[in-house]
Structure formats: C-alpha cells, structure tokens
Protein backbone atom coordinates (compact mmCIF):
# COMPACT_ATOMS: atom_id res chain seq x y z
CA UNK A 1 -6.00 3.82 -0.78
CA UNK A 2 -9.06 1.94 -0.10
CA UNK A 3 -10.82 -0.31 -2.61
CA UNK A 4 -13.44 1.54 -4.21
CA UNK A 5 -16.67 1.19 -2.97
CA UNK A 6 -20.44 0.61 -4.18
CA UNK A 7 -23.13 2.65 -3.60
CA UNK A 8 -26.08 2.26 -1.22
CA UNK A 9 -28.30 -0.33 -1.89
CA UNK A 10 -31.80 0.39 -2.80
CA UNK A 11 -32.86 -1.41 0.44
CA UNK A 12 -31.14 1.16 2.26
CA UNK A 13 -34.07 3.65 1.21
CA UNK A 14 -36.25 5.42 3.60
CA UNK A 15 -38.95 2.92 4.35
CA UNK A 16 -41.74 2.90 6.82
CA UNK A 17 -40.63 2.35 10.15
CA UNK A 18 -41.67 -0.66 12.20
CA UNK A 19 -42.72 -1.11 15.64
CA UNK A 20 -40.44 -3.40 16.11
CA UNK A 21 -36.57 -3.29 14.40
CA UNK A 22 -35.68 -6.11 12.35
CA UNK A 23 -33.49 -9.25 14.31
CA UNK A 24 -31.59 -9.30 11.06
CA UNK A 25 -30.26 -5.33 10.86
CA UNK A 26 -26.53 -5.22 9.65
CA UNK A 27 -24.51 -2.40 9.06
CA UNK A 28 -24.37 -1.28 5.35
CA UNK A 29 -20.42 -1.52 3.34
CA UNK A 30 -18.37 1.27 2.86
CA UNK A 31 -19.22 3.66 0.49
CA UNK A 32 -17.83 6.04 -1.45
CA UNK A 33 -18.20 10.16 -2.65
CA UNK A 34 -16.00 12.45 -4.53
CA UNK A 35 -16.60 16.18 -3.72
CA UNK A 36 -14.45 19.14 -5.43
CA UNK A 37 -11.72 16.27 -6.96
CA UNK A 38 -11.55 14.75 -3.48
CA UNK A 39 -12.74 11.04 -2.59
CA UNK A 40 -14.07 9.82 1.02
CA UNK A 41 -14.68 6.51 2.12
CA UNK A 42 -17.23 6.02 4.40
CA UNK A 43 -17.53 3.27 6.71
CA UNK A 44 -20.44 2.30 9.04
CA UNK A 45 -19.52 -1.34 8.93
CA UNK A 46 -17.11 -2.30 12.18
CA UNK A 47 -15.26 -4.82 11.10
CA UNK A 48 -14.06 -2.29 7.95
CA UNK A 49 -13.73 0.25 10.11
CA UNK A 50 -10.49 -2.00 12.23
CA UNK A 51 -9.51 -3.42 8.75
CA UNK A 52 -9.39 -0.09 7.09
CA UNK A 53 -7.66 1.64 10.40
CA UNK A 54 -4.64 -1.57 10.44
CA UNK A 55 -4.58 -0.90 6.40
CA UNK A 56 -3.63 2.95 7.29
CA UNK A 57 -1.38 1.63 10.08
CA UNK A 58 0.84 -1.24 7.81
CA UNK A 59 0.75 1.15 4.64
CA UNK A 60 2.52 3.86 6.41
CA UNK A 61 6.00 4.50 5.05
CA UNK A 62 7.29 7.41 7.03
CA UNK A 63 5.12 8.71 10.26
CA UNK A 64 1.80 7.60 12.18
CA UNK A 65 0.12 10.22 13.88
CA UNK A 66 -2.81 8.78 15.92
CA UNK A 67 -5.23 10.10 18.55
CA UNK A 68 -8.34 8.45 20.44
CA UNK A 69 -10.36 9.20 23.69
CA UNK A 70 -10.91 5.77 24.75
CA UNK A 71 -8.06 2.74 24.10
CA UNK A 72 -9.22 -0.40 25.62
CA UNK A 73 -7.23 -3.41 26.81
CA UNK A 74 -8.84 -6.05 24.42
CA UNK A 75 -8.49 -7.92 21.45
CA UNK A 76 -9.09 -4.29 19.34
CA UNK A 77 -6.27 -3.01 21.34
CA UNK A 78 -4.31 -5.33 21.14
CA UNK A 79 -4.33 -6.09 17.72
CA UNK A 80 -3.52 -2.30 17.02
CA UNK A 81 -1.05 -2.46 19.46
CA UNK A 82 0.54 -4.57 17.57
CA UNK A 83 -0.09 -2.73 14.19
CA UNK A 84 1.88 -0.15 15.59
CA UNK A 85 5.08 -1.89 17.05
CA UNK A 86 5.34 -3.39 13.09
CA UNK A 87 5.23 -0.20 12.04
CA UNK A 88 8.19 1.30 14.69
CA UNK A 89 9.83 -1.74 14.05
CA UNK A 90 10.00 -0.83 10.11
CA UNK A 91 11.57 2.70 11.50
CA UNK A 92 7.86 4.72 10.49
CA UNK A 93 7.80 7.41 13.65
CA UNK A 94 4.96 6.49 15.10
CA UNK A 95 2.62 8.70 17.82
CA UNK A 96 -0.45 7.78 19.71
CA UNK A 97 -1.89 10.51 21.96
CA UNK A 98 -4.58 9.06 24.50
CA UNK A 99 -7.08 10.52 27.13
CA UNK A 100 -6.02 10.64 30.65
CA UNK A 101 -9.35 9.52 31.39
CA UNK A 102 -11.06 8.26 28.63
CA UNK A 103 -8.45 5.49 28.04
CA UNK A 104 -8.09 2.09 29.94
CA UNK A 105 -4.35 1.35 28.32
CA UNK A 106 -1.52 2.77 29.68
CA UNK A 107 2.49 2.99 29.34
CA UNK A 108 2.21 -0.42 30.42
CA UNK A 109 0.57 -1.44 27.83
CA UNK A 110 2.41 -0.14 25.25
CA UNK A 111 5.42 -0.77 26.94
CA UNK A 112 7.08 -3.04 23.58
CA UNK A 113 5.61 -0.26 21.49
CA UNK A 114 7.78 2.60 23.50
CA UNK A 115 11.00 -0.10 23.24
CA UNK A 116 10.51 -0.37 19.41
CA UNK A 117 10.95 3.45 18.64
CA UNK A 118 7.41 4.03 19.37
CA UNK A 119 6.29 7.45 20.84
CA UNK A 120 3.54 6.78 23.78
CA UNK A 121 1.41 10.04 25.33
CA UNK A 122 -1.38 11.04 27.48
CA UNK A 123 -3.67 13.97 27.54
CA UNK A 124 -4.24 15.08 30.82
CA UNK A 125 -2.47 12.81 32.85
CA UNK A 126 -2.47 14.49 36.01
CA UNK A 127 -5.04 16.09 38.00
CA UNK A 128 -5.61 19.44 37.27
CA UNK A 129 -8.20 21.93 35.88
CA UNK A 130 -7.88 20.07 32.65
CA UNK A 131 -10.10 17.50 34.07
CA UNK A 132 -12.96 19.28 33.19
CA UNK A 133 -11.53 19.16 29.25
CA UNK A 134 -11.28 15.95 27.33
CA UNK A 135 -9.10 14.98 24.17
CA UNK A 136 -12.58 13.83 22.74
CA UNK A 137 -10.58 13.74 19.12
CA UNK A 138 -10.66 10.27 17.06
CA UNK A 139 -7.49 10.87 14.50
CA UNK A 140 -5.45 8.71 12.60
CA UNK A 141 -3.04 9.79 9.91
CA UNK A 142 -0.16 8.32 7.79
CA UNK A 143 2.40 9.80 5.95
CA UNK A 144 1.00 13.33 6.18
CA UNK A 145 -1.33 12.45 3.50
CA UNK A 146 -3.82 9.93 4.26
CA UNK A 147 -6.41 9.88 7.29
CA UNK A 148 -8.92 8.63 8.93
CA UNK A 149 -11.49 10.37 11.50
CA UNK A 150 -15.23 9.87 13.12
CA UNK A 151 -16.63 8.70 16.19
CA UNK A 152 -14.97 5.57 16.51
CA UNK A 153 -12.63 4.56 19.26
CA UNK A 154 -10.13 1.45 20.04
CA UNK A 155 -12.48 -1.37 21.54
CA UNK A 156 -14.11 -4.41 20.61
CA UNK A 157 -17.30 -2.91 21.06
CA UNK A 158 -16.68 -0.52 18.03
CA UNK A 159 -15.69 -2.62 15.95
CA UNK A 160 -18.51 -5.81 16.81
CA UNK A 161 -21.33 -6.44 14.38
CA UNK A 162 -24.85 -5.15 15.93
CA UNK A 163 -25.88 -8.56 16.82
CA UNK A 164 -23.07 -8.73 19.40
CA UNK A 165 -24.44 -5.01 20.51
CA UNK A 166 -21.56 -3.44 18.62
CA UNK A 167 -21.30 0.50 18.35
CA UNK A 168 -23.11 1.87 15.69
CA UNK A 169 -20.60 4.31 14.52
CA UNK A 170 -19.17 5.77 11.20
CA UNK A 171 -15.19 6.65 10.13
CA UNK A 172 -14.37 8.30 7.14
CA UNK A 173 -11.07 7.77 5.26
CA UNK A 174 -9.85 11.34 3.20
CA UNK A 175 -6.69 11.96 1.05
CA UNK A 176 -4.80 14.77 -0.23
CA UNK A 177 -5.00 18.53 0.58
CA UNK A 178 -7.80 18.04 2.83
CA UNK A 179 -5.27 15.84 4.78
CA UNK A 180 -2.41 19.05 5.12
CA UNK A 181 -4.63 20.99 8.46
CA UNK A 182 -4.63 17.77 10.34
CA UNK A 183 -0.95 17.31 10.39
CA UNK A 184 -0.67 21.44 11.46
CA UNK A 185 -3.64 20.51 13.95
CA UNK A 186 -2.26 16.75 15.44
CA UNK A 187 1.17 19.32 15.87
CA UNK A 188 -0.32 21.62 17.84
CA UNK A 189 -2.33 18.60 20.14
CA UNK A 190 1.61 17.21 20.91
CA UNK A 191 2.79 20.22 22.41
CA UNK A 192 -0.25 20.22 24.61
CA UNK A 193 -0.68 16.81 25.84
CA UNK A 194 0.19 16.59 29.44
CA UNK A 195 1.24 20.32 29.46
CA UNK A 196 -0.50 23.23 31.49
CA UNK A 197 0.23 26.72 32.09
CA UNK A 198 1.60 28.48 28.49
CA UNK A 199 0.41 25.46 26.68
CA UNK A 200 -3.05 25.28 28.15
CA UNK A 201 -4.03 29.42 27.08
CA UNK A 202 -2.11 28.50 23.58
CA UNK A 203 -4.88 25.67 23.47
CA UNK A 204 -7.67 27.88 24.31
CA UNK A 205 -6.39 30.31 21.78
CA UNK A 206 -6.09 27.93 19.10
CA UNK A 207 -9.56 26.41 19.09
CA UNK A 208 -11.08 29.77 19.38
CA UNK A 209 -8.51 31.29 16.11
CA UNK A 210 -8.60 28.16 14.04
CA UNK A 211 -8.78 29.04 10.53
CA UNK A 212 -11.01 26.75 8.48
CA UNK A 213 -11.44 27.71 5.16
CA UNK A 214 -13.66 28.60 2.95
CA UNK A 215 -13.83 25.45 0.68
CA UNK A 216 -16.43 22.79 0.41
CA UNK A 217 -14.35 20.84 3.24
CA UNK A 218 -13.04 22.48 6.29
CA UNK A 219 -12.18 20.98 9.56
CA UNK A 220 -13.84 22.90 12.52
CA UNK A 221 -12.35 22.48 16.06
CA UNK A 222 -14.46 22.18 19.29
CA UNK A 223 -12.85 23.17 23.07
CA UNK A 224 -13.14 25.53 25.66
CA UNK A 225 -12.80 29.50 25.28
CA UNK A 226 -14.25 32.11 25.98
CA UNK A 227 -16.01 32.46 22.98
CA UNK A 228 -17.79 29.73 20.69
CA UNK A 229 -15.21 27.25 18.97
CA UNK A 230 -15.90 27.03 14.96
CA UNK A 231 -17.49 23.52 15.28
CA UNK A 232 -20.38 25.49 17.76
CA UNK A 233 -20.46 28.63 15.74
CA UNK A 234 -20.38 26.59 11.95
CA UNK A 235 -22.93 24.52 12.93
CA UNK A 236 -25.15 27.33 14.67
CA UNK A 237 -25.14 29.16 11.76
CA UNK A 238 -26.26 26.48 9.59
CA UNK A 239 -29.08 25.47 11.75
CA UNK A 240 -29.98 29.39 11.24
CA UNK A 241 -30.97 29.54 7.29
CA UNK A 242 -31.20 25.50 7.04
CA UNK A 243 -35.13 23.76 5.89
CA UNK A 244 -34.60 20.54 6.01
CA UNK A 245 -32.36 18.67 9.14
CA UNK A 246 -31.04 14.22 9.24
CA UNK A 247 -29.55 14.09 12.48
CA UNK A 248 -28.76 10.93 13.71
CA UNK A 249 -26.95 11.28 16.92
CA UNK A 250 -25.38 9.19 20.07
CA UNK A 251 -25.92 11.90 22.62
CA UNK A 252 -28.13 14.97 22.01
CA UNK A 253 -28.44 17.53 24.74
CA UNK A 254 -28.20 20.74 23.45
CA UNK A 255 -29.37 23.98 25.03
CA UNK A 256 -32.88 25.56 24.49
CA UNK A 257 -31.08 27.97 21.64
CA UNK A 258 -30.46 24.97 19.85
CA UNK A 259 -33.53 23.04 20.10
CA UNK A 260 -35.31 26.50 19.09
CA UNK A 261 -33.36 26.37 15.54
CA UNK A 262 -34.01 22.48 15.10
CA UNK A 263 -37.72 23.24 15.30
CA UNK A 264 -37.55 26.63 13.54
CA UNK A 265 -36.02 24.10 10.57
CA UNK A 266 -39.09 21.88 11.37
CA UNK A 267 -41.74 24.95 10.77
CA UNK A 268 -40.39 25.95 7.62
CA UNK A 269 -39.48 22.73 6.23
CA UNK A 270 -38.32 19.23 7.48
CA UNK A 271 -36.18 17.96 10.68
CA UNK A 272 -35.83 14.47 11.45
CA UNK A 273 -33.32 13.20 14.59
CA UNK A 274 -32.60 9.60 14.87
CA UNK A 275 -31.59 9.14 18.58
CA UNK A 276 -29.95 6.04 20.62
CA UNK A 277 -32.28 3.57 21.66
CA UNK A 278 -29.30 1.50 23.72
CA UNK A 279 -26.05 2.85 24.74
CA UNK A 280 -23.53 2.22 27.79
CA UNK A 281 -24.91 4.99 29.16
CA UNK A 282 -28.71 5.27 30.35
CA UNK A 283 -28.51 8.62 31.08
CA UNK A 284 -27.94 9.88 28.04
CA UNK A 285 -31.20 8.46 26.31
CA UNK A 286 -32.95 10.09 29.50
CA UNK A 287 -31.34 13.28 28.54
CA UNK A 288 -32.37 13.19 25.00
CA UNK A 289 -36.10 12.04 26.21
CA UNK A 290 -35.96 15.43 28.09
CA UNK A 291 -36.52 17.31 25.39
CA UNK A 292 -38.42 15.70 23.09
CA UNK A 293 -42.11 16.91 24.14
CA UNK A 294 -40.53 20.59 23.25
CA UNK A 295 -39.22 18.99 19.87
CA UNK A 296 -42.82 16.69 18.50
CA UNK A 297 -44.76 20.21 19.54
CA UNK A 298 -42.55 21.98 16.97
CA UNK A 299 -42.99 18.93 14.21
CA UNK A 300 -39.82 17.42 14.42
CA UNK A 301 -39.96 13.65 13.89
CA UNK A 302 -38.16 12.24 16.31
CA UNK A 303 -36.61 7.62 15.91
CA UNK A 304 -34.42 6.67 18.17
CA UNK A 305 -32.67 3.21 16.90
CA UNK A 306 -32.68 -0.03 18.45
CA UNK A 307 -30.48 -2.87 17.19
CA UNK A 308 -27.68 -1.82 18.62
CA UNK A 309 -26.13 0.74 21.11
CA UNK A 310 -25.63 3.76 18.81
CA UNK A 311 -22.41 6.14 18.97
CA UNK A 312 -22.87 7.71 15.32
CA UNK A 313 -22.10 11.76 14.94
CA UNK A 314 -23.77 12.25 11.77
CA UNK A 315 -25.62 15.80 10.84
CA UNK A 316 -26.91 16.93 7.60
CA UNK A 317 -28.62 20.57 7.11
CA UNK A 318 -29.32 21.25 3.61
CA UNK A 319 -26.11 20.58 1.57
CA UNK A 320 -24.02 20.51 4.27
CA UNK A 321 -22.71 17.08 6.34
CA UNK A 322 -21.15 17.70 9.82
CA UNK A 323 -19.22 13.77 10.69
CA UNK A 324 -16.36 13.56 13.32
CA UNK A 325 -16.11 13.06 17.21
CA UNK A 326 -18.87 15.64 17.67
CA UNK A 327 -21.89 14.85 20.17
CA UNK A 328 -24.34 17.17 19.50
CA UNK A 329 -24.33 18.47 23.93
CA UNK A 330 -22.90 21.10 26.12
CA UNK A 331 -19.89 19.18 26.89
CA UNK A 332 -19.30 18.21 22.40
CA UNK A 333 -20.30 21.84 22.21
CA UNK A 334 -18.54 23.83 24.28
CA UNK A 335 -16.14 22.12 26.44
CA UNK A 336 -14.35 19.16 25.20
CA UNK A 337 -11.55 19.11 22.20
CA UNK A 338 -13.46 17.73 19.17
CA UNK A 339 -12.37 17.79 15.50
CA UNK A 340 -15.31 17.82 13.00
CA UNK A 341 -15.44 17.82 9.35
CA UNK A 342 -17.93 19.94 7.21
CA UNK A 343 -18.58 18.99 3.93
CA UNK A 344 -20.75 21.60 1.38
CA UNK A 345 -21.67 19.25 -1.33
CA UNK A 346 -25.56 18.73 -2.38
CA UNK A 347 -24.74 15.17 -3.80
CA UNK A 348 -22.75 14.02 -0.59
CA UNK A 349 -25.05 15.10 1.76
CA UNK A 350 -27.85 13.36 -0.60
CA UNK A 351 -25.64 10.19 0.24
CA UNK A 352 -25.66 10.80 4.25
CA UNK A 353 -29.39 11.63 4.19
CA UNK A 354 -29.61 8.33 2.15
CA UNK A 355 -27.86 6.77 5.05
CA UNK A 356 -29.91 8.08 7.62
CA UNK A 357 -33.20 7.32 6.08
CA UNK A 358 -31.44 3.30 6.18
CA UNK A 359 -31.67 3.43 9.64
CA UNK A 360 -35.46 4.15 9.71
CA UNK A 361 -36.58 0.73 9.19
CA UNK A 362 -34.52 -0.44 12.13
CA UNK A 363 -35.83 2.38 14.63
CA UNK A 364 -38.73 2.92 16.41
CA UNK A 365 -40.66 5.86 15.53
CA UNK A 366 -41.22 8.40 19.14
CA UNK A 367 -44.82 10.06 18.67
CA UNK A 368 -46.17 12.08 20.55
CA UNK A 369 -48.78 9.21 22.30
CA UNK A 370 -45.66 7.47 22.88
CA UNK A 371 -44.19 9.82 24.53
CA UNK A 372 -46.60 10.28 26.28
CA UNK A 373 -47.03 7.06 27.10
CA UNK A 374 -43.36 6.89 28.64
CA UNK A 375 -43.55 10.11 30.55
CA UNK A 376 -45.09 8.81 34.17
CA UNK A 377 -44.36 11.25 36.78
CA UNK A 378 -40.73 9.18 37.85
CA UNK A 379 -39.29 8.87 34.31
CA UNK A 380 -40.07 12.40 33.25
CA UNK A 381 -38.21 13.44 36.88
CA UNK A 382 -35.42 10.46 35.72
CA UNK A 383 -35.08 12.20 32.11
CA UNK A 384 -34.75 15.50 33.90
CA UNK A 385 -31.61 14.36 36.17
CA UNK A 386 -30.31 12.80 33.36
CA UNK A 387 -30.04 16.12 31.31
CA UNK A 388 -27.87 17.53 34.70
CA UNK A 389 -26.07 14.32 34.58
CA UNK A 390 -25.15 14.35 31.12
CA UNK A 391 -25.34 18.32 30.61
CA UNK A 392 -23.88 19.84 33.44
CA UNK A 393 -21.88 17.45 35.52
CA UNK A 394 -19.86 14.33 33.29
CA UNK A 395 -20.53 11.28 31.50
CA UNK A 396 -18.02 9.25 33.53
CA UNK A 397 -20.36 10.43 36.95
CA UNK A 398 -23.88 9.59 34.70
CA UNK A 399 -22.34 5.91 33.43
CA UNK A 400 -22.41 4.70 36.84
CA UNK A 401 -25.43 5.59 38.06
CA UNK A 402 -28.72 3.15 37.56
CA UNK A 403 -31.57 5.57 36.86
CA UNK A 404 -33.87 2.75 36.09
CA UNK A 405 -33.91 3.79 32.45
C-alpha cells in the first residue's frame, strides 16, 4: 500500500489564467480519497507514477497481471523489464499483454523475462481485421488485490517531469473489492490476445454484456460491437442530466451528439474542457480546434494547456469522475478496447475538479477572438483534415503527417 498522501495545496486552486503558462509548472504529489470504505491514490506526478508501478511490481507475492498499449525500448522499459524478471525469478507468475502495434518491445526484448518463468504476449500480432481494434487498456495488478490503471504507458516520456516535455498524465492505485472485476476482466483479455475467430465474437460480446455494477465504483469497458460499449453509453447518459462539466482531455473528437450534450451542460449550467496545447501528435490539437467555434457559441470555456504535451483522461460531470485509458473520440469511443473507471462520489469528484482548476494557471485560455484569430482560411481547412485524420482514419497514419500545426 502506498504511503498516504496530502491533500492539494491551496496553490492548486482555480486561479486566473495567464497568457502565458508559468516556466516553473510541476506536476502536483499524489493524493489521496476514500469513497464507500475504499482508498485511491492518485498520481499526476511521473516520477511516482514509475516508483509506485515498480512498488506494485517488487511487492507482488503470488501473480502480476499487466497490460499497456505502448512499451518502449528505453530506460522506463527497461527498468520494468527488469522489475519483472525479479519478480519471475522469486517464482510470482508474472503476465504482460502488449499491443501489436502500439508497442516498440518485442519477444526480443523480453527474451530473459520469458527464460525466468515469465509469460510474454501480444495483442494482435498478426495482420488481420483486428487491426482496426487496439488493446488501448493501461492495467497493472498484483496479487489479485491491488492495481493500478490510467492513461499512462511504459516510456520515458510518461514518466519525465514537464520541463523535459514529459506526458502529463494521471494513474490511480485501488485496493480491495474494487480490485476482484479486473482479475475476471485481465482473464478474459488472455484468452483473446493473438486469437481470432471464436475468441474475437466472445470479445465483441463481452464488451457489449459487461456487467458493471451499480455501486459508487464500477469499471466500464470500451470496444467494438454492434451496439454502444458501457464506457460510451455510462458516460452518454451522464452528459444527459449533468450541469456542470471539468474535462481535461489528451484527444477530444467526439461526434456532433456529443458536443450537443457538452454545450446543453454549458446552457444550463457550467462546462469547462482543458485541451492539449503540445502532444506527439499535431493532428490531434487540429482535431480538437475543429470544433471549438461550435463549443465557445454554446458557452463552453474552452484552455488548452501548455507546459507540457498532455495525455491526461480525466472527466468530471456532477458527482461523477470518469479516469482510465479513455480518449474522449470515435476511436476511445467506439472502437478500441478501453477500461475506464467511474467513480459516484460528490467529495472525490470535488478533488478532480480541484485538480483540474490547478491546471488553469498553466493554460492558455481559447476565446472566441482567439479563435478567431487562429482560424485563417488554411488552418481552419488543416483542423478539418485533422478531425478525418484523427476521427475516421488512425492515429498511427495522423502522427506522421506535418500539417503545419
């Protein structure tokens, strides 16, 4: 179990937001929240995030279950790497599930991890339909009881403070019962990885029958079927009845239905979206620009942050928190496996609005005049190719192409 944590500092209050971020911006420490009897950690601090992530790794006694889009052949990855041959080496049966094509490391790689004992797999490995459907999922678990989940993948750049351009990102460390529909879940993901046929319709079936709950926290599922996965149709139905929205999010893209509810929210109450202001990925800021004339004419405010590039899944309607692998886009949405959690707790989502608001001071504020300002005839026609890019065809095609933005 983590150390407990402190509270947000009362510098980390909503402030009024500068034309220009401070040089100094850090990330804030881990905090801390108990809802219904059950404590989170948070982390938004990188360096935490790997120390909390190789704390989960050498505390495990019995089994490591772990799952992440992107592995990278770095320091990070190596120095999980080797996290994880310990732990086979200590006899703890340990898993790591990769994407096909989100992930640089291979059975190479991970060759001394496969001689200790260690149990090495890839989603999607070969060429098929299941191109088009990526193990988005961030999931790390120990023993059955203790995990970790959020945006975060294995790379130095998600783990690197924001003055070396580090991911701004969160994780979120859970115990207990809440920890029992993972294990069921990560299960499930085995007998799929690298599968097709059977497998692949059990998938589709899964995601679209997944039984959350009805407690204060239930993990939704995101993939493709034929009908909305939880994650789309929880989080729909939220936006529905919700009057006030903090959304601060790496890639927005939504369709028109969506953007409809976010400024319904905005008529009737409050909406406020923090956006990326630097990412890996141009095209995704252009796709998110796309829509934000629709968005300022409904009275959303709109910041999109600038220290660093941002990769944060963070959404709060009323008093509930959405935080996991989630984009908040058609392919997050409706296409790619993703493993959210929802929390219903008025004091916890008090403490991720809290959060949000922190960010203000280090984001530019997106009026309407500047907007305005930035939409010339070519960058308004670059935002709108960015939206295909991003909405309809991949990130992986969208990364590398220079659209000037």
């Amino acid at each position: 179990m983590p150390d407990p944590a402190q509270p947000l500092t009362p510098d980390e209050t909503p402030s009024q937001t500068l034309a220009t971020p401070p040089a100094d911006y850090t990330d804030p420490p881990m905090f801390s929240a108990s809802v219904e009897g059950l404590d989170l950690w948070v982390y938004p601090c990188g360096k935490e995030r790997l120390e909390a992530l190789l704390l989960l790794i050498d505390g495990a006694q019995h089994s490591l279950k772990l799952c992440f889009y992107i592995y990278a052949k770095d320091d990070a990855g190596r120095t999980v790497r080797e996290a994880l041959i310990r732990a086979a080496q200590r006899g703890v049966k340990a898993t790591l599930i990769v994407d096909g094509f989100g992930a640089e490391a291979d059975a190479r790689f991970f060759r001394d991890f496969t001689a200790a004992g260690g149990d090495f797999r890839v989603f999607s490995s070969r060429k098929s339909l299941r191109y088009l459907v990526r193990n988005h999922q961030k999931i790390a678990l120990a023993d059955d009881a203790r995990a970790i989940v959020g945006g975060f993948n294995i790379s130095d750049d998600y783990f690197a403070p924001p003055q070396e351009n580090g991911w701004n990102d969160l994780a979120v460390w859970l115990e207990g019962r809440a920890v029992s529909p993972l294990v069921d879940w990560y299960d499930n993901l085995l007998e799929w990885t690298d599968a097709d046929g059977v497998e692949w319709r059990h998938m589709r079936h899964a995601v679209r029958d997944w039984d959350a709950g009805s407690g204060a926290v239930r993990w939704l599922m995101g993939g493709l079927t034929r009908q909305l996965s939880g994650w789309a149709r929880n989080v729909g139905r939220d936006l529905d009845k919700g009057r006030r929205l903090d959304l601060m999010m790496a890639y927005f893209s939504p369709p028109k239905r969506l953007l409809k509810k976010i400024t319904a929210i905005a008529g009737r109450g409050e909406a406020r979206l923090v956006m990326a202001g630097k990412s890996d990925n141009a095209a995704t800021i252009g796709a998110s620009r796309s829509l934000y004339r629709k968005l300022l004419r409904g009275g959303t405010e709109i910041y999109e942050f600038d220290p660093c590039k941002m990769h944060t899944k963070l959404l709060v309607v009323d008093d509930v928190v959405y935080l996991g692998s989630a984009n908040f886009d058609m392919r997050s949405l409706y296409i790619n496996l993703e493993i959210v959690l929802r929390v219903e707790d008025a004091a916890f989502a008090a403490k991720m609005r809290e959060y949000i608001a922190g960010r203000l001071a280090a984001s530019v504020q997106v009026t309407p005049e500047l907007h305005a300002r930035r939409g010339t005839f070519w960058n308004r026609l670059r935002w709108k190719v960015s939206w295909w890019l991003v909405g309809v065809a991949d990130y992986t095609v969208s990364r590398r192409l220079n659209l000037g933005l």
